[in-house]
N, C-alpha and C. Protein backbone atom coordinates (compact mmCIF):
# COMPACT_ATOMS: atom_id res chain seq x y z
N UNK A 1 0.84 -1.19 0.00
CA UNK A 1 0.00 0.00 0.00
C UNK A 1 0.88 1.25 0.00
N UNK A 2 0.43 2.08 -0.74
CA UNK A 2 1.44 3.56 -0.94
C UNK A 2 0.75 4.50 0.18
N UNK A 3 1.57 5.31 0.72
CA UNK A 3 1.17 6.39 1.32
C UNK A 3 0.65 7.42 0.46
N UNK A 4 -0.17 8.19 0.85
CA UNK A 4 0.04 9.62 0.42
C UNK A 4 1.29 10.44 -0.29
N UNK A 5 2.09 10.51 0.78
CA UNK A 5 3.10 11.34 0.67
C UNK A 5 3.93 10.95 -0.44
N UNK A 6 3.77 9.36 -0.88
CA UNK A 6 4.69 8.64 -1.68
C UNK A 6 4.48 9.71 -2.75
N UNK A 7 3.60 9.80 -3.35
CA UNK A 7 2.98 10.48 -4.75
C UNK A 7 3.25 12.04 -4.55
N UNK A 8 3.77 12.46 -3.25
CA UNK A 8 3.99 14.07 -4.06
C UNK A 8 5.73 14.01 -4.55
N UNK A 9 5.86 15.04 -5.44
CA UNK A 9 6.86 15.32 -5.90
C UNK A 9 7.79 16.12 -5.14
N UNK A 10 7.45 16.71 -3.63
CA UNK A 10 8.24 17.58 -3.08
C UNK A 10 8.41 16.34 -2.32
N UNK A 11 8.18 15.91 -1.66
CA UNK A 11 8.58 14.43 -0.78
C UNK A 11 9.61 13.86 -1.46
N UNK A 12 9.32 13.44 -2.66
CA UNK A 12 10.48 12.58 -3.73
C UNK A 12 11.66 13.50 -3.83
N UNK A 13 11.61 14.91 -4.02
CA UNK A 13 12.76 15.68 -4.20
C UNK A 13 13.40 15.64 -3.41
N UNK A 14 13.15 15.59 -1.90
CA UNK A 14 13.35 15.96 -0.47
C UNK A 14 14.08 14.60 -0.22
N UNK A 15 13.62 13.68 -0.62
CA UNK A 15 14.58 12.29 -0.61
C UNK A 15 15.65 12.21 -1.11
N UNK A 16 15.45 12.74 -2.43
CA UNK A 16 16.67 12.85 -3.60
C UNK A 16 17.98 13.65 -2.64
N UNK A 17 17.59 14.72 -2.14
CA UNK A 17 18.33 15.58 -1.07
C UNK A 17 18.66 15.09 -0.27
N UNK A 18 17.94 13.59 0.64
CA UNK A 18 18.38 13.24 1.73
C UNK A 18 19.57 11.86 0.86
N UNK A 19 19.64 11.70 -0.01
CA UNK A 19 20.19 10.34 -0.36
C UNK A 19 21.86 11.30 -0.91
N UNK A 20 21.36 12.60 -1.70
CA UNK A 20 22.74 13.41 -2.20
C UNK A 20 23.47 13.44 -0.73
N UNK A 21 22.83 14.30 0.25
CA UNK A 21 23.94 14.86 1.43
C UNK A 21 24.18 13.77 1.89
N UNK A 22 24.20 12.38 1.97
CA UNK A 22 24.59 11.10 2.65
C UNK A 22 25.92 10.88 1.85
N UNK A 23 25.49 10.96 0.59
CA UNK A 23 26.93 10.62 -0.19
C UNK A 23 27.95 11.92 -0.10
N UNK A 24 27.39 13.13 -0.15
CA UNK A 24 28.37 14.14 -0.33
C UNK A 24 29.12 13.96 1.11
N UNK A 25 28.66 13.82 2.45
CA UNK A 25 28.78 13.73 3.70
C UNK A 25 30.21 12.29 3.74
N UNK A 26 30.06 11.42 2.79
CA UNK A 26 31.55 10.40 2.76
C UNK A 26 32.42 11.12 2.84
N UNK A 27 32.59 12.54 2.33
CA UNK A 27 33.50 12.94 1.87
C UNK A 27 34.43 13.96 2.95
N UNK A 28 33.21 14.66 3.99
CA UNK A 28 33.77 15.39 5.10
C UNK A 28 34.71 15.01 5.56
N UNK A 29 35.48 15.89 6.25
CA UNK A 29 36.70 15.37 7.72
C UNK A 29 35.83 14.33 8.51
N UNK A 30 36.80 13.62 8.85
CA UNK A 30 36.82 12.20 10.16
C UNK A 30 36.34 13.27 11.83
N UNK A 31 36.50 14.38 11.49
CA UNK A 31 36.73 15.35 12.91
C UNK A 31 35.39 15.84 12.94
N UNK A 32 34.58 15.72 11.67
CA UNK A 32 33.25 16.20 11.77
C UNK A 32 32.24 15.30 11.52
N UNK A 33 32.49 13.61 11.36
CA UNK A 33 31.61 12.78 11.94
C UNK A 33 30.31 13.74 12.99
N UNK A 34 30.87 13.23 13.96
CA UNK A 34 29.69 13.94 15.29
C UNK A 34 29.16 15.11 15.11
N UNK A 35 29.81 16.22 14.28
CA UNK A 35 29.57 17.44 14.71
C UNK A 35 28.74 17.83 13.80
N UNK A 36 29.42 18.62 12.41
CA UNK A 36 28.90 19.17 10.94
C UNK A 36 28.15 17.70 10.32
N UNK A 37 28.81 16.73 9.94
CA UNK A 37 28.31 15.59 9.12
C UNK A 37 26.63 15.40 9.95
N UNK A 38 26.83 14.72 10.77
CA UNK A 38 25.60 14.50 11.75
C UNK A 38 24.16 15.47 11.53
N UNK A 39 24.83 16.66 11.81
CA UNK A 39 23.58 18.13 11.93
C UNK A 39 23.14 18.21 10.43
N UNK A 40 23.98 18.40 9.27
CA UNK A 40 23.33 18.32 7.81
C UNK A 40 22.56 17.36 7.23
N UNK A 41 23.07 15.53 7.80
CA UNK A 41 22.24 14.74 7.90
C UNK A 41 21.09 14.53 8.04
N UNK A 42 20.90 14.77 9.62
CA UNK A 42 19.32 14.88 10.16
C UNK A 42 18.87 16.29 10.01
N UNK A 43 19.18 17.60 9.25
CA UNK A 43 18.17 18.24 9.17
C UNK A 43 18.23 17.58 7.60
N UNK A 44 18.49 16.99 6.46
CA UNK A 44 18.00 16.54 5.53
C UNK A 44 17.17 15.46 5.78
N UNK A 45 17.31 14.95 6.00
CA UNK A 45 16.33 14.01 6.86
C UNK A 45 14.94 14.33 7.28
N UNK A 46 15.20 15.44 7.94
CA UNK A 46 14.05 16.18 8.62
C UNK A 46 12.81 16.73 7.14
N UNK A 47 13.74 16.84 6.48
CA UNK A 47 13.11 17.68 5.32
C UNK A 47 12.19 16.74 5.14
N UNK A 48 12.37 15.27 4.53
CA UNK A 48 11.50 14.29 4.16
C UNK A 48 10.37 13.98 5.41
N UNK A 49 10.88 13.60 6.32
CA UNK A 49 9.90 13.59 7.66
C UNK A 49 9.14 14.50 7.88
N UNK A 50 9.46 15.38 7.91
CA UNK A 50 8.31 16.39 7.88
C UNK A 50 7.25 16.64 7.36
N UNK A 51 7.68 16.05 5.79
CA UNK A 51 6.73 16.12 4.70
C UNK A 51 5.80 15.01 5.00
N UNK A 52 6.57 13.80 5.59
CA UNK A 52 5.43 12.78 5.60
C UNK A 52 4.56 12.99 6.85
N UNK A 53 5.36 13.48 7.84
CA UNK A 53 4.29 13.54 8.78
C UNK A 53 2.88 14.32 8.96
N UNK A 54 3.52 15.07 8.16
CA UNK A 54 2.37 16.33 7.70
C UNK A 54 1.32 16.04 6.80
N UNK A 55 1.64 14.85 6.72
CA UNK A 55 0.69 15.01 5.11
C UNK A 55 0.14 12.83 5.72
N UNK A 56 -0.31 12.81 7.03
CA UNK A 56 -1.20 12.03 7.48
C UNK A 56 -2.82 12.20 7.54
N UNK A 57 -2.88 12.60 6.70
CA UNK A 57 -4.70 13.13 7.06
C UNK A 57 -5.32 14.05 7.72
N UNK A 58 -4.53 14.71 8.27
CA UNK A 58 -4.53 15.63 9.64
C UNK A 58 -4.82 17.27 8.29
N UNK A 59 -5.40 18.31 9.43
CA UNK A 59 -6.18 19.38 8.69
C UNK A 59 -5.28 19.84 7.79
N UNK A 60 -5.47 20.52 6.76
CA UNK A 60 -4.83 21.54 5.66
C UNK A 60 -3.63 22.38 6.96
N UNK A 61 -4.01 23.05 7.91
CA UNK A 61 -3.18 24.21 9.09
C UNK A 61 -2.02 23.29 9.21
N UNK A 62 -2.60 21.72 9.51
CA UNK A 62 -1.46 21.00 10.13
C UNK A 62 -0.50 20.64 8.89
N UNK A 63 -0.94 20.40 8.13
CA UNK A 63 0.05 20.06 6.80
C UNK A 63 1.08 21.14 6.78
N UNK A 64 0.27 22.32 6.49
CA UNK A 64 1.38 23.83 5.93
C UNK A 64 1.93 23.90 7.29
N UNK A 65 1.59 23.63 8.44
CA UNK A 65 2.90 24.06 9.43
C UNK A 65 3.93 23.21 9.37
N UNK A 66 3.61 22.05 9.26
CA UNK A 66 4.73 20.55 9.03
C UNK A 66 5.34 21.25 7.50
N UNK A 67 5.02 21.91 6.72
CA UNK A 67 5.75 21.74 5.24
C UNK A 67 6.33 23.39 5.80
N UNK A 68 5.89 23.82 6.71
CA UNK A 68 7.02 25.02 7.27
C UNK A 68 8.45 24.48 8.03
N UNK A 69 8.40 23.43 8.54
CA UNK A 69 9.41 22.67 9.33
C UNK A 69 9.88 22.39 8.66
N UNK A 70 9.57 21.84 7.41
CA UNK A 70 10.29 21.19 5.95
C UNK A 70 11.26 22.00 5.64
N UNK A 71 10.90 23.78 5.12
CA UNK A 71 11.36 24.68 4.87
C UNK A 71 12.92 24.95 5.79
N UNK A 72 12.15 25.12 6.87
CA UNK A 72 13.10 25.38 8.12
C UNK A 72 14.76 24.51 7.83
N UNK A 73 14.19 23.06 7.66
CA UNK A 73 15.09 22.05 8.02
C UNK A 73 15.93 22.26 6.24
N UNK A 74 15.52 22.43 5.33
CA UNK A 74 16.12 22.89 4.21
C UNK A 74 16.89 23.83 4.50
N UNK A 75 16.79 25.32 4.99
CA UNK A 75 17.50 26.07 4.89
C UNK A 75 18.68 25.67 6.21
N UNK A 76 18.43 25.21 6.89
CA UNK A 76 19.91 24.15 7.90
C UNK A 76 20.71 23.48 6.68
N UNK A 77 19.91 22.48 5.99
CA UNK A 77 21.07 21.83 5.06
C UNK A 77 21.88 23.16 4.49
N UNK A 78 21.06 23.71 3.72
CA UNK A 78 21.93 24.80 3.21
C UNK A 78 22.95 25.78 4.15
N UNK A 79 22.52 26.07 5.12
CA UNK A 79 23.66 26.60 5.88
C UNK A 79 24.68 25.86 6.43
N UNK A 80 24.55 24.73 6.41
CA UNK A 80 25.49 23.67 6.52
C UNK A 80 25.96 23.06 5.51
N UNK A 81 26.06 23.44 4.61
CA UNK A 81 26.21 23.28 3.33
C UNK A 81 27.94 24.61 2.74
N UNK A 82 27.25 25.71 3.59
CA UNK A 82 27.95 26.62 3.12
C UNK A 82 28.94 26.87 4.08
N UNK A 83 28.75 26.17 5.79
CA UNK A 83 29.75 25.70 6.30
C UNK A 83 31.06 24.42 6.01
N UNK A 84 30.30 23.71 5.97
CA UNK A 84 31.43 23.05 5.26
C UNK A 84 32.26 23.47 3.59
């Protein structure tokens, strides 16, 4: 059985994002395991989670605030992005 969320295209992108920073993340310092690697991870991560959680059946308010967390956790990758 497919979810919902399977079928949107910002979910699928948001994956695509969480599967890129996993591989780009091989590539960091050994010294930023725990620290930088970790935090860009799970807010990419977050990006996809968010989307799915939001998008359980729950009202239209609750969706757009969960796809605001989405937002949120995107612009972390990116600033962690421009840290490393």
């Amino acid at each position: 059985m497919a979810f919902k969320f399977e079928n949107l295209r910002v979910w699928q992108k948001a994956l695509d994002l969480s599967d890129e920073i996993n591989i780009l993340t091989r590539n960091f310092p050994k010294d930023e395991l725990y620290i930088l690697t970790s935090q860009i991870k799970r807010a990419a991560d977050s990006v996809v989670l968010n989307i799915a959680e939001g998008c359980t059946g729950q009202s239209n308010a609750v969706f757009k605030a969960f796809l605001n967390y989405s937002i949120r956790s995107g612009v972390e990758v990116v600033s962690c992005l421009f840290i490393g």
